[in-house]
N, C-alpha and C. Protein backbone atom coordinates (compact mmCIF):
# COMPACT_ATOMS: atom_id res chain seq x y z
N UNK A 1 -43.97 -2.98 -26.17
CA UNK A 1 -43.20 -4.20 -26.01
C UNK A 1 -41.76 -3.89 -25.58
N UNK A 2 -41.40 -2.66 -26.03
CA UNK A 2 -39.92 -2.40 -25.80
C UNK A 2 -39.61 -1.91 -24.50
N UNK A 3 -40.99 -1.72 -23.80
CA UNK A 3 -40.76 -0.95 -22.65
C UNK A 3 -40.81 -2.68 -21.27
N UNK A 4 -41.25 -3.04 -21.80
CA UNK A 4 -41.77 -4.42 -20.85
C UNK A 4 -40.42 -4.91 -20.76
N UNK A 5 -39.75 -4.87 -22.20
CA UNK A 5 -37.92 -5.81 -22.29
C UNK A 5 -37.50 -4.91 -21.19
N UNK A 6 -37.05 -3.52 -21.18
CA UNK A 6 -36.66 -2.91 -20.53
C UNK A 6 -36.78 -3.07 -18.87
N UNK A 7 -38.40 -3.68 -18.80
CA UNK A 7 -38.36 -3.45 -17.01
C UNK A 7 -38.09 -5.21 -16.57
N UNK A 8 -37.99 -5.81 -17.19
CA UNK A 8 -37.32 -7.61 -16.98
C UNK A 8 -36.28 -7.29 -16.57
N UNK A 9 -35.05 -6.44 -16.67
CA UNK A 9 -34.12 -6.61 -15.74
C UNK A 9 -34.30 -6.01 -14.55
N UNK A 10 -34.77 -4.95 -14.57
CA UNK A 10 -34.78 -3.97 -13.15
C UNK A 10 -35.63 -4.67 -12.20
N UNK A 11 -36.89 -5.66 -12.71
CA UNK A 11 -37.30 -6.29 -11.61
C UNK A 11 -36.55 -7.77 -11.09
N UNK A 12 -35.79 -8.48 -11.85
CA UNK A 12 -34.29 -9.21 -11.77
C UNK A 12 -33.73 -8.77 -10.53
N UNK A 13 -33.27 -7.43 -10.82
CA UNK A 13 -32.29 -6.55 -9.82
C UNK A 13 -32.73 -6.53 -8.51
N UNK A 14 -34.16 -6.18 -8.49
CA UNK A 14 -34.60 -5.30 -7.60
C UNK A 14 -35.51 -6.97 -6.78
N UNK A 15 -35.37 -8.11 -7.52
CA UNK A 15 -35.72 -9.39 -6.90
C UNK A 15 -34.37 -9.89 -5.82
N UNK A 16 -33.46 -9.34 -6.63
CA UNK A 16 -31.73 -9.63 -5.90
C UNK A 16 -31.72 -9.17 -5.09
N UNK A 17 -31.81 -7.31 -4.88
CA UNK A 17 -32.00 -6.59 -3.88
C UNK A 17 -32.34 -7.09 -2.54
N UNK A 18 -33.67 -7.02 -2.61
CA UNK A 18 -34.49 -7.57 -1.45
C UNK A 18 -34.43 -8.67 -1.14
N UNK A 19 -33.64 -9.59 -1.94
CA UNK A 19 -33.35 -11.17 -1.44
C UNK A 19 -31.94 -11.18 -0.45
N UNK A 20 -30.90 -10.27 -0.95
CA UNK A 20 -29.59 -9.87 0.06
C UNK A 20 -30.43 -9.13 1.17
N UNK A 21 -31.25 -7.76 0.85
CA UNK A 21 -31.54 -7.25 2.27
C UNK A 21 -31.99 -8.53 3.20
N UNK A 22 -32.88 -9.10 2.83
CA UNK A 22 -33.79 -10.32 3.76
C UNK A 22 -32.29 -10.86 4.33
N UNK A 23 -31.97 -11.58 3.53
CA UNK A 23 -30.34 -12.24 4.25
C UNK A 23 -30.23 -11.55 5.32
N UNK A 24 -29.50 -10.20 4.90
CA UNK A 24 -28.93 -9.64 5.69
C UNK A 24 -29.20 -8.74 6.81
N UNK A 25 -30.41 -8.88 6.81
CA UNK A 25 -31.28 -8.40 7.90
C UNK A 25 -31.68 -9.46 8.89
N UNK A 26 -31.68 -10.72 8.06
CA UNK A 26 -32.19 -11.71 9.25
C UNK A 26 -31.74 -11.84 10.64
N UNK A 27 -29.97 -11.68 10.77
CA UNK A 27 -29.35 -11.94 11.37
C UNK A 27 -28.80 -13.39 11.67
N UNK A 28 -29.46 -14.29 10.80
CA UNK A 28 -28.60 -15.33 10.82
C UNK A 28 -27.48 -15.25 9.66
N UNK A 29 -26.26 -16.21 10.47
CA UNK A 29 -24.77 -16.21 9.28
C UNK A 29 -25.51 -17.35 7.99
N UNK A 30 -24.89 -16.74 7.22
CA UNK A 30 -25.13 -18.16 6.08
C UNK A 30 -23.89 -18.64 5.68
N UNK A 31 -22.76 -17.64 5.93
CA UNK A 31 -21.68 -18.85 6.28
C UNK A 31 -20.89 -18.65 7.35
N UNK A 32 -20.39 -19.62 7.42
CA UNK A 32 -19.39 -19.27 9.28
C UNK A 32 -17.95 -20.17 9.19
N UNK A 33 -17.28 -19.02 9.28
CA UNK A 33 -15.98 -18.64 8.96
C UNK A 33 -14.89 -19.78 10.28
N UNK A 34 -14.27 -20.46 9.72
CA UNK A 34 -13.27 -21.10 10.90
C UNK A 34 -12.26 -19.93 12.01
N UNK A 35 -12.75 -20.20 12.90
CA UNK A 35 -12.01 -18.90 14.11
C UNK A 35 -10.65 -19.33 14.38
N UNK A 36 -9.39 -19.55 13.55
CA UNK A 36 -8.39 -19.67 14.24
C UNK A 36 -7.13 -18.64 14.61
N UNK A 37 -6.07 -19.02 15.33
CA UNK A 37 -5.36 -18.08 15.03
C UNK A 37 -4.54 -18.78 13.68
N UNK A 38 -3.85 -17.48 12.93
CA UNK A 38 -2.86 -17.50 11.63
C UNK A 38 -1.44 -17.24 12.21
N UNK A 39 -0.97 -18.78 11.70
CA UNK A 39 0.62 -18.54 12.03
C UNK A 39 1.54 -19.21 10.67
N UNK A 40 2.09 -17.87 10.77
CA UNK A 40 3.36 -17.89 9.49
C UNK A 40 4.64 -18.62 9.87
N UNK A 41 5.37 -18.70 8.87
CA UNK A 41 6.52 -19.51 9.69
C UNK A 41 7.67 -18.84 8.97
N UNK A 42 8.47 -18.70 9.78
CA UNK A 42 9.74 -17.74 9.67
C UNK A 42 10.43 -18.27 8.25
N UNK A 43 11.08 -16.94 7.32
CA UNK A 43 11.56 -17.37 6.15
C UNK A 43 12.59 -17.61 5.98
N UNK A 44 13.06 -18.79 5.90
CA UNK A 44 14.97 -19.23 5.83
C UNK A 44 15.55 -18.91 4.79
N UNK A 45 16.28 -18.14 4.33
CA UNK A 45 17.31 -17.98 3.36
C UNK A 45 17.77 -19.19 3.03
N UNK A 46 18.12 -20.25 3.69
CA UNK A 46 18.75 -21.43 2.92
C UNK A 46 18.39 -22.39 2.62
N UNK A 47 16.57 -22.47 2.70
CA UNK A 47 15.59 -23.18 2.24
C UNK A 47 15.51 -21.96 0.28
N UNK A 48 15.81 -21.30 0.50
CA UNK A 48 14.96 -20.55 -0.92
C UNK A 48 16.65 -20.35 -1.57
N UNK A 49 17.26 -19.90 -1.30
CA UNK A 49 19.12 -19.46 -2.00
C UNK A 49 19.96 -20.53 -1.96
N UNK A 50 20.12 -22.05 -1.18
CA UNK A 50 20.41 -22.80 -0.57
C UNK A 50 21.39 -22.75 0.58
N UNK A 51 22.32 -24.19 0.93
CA UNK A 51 22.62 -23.86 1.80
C UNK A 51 23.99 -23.08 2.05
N UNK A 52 24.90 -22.21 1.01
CA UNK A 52 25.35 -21.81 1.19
C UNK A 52 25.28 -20.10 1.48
N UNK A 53 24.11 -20.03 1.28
CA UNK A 53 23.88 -18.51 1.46
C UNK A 53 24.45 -17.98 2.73
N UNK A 54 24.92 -16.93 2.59
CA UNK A 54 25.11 -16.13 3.95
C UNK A 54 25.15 -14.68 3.48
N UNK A 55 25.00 -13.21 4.22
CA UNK A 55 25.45 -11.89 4.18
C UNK A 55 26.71 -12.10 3.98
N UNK A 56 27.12 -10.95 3.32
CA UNK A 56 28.36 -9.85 3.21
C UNK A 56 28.66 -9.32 4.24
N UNK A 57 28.85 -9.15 5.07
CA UNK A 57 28.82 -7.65 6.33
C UNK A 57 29.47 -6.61 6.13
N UNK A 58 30.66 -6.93 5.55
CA UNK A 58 31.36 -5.72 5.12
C UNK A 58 31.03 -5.22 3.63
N UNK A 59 29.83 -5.72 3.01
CA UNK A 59 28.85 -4.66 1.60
C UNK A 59 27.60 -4.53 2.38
N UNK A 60 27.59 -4.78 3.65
CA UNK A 60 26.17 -4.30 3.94
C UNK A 60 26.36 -2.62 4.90
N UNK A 61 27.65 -3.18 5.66
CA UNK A 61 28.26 -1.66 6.28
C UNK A 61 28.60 -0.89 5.35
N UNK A 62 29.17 -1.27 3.90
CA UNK A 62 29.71 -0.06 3.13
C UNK A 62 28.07 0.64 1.96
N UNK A 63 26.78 -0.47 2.56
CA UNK A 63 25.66 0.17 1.84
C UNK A 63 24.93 1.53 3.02
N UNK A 64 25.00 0.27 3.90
CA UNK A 64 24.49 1.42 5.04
C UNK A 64 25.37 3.06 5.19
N UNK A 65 26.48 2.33 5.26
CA UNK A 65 27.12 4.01 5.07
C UNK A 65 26.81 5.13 4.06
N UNK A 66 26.44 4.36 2.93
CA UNK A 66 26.17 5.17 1.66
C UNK A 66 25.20 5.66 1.45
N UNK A 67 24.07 5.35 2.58
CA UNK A 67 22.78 5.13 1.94
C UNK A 67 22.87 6.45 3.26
N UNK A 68 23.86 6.56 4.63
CA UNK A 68 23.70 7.62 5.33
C UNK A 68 24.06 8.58 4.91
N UNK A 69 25.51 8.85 3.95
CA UNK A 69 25.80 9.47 3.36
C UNK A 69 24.71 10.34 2.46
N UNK A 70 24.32 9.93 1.70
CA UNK A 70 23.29 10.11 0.29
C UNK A 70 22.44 10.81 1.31
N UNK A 71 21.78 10.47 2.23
CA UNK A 71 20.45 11.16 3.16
C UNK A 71 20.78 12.21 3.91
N UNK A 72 22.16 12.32 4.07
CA UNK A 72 22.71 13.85 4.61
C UNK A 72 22.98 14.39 4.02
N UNK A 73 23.73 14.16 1.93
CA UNK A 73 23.64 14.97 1.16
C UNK A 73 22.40 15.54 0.47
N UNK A 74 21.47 14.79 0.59
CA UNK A 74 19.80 15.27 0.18
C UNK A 74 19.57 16.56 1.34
N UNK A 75 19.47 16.03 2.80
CA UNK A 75 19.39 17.04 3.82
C UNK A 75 19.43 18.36 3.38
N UNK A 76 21.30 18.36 3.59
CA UNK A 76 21.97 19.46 3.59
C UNK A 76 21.64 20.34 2.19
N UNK A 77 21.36 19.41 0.75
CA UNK A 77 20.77 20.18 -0.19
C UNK A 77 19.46 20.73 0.00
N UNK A 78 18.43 20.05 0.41
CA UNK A 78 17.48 20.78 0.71
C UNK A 78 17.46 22.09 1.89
N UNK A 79 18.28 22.01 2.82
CA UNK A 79 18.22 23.39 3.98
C UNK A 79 18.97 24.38 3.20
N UNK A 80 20.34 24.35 2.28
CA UNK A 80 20.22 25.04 1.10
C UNK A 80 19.46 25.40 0.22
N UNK A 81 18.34 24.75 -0.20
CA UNK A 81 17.43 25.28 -0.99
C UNK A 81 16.34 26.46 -0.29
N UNK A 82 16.08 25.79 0.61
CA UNK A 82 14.75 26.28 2.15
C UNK A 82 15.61 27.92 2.18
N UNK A 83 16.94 27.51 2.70
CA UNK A 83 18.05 29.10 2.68
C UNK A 83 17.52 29.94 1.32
N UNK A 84 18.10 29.70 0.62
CA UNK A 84 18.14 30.45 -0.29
C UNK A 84 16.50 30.86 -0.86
N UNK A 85 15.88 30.15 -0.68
CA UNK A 85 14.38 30.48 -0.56
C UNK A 85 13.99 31.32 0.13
N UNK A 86 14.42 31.66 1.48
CA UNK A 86 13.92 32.84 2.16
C UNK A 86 14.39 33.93 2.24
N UNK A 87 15.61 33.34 1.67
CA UNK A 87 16.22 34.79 1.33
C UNK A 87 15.80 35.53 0.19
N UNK A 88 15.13 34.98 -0.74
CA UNK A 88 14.83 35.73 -2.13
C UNK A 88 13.42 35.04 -2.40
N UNK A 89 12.31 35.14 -2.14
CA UNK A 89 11.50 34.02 -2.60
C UNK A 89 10.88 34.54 -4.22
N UNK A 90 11.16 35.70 -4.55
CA UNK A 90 10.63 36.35 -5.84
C UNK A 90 11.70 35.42 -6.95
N UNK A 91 13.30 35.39 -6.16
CA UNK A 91 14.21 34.85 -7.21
C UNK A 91 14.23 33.32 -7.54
N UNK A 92 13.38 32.35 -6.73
CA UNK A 92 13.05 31.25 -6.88
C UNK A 92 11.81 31.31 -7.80
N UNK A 93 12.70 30.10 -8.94
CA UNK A 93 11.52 29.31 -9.76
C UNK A 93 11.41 27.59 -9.63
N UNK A 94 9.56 27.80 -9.46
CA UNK A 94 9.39 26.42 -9.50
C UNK A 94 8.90 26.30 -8.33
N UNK A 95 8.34 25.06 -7.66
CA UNK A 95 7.41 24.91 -6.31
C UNK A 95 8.73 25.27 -4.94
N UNK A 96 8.11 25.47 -4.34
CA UNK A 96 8.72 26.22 -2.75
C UNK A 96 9.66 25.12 -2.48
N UNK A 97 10.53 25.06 -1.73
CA UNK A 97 11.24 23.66 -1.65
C UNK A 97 10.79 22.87 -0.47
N UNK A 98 9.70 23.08 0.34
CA UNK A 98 9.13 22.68 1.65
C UNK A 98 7.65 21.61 1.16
């Protein structure tokens, strides 16, 4: 009896199975999808912040600068590291710097 409980689901499953293959073998759609094109619509800052929102320009030039800054001091630390790596690679600890 315990074995019969056991095969009630697998033939469940295996009824599902072959009911998707059939579908999906038929080649007919069973559902059909609307073909359009998708159009977004541009996001206004003064619909969402209101209408006084505007940029900074002069905190957006002094981010950009910083943010060039910071990426040439990373640089230049890493081709220092890469340096000093090939020069000694026994005296380096820790992963390669590349």
């Amino acid at each position: 009896m315990r074995y019969i409980l056991l095969l009630v689901p697998v033939i469940a499953l295996t009824a599902a199975f072959r009911y998707v293959q059939h579908e999906i073998t038929s080649g007919l759609p069973s559902v059909s999808l609307p073909q359009s094109a998708v159009t977004l619509a541009r996001i206004d800052p003064e619909k969402i912040l209101g209408n006084g929102f505007k940029f900074d320009e002069q905190e957006m030039a002094r981010l950009n600068a910083q943010n060039t800054v910071n990426q040439n001091r990373l640089f230049n630390q890493k081709m220092e590291d890469m340096r000093t790596f090939a020069r000694n690679p026994a005296g380096w600890h820790g992963a390669p710097p590349f």
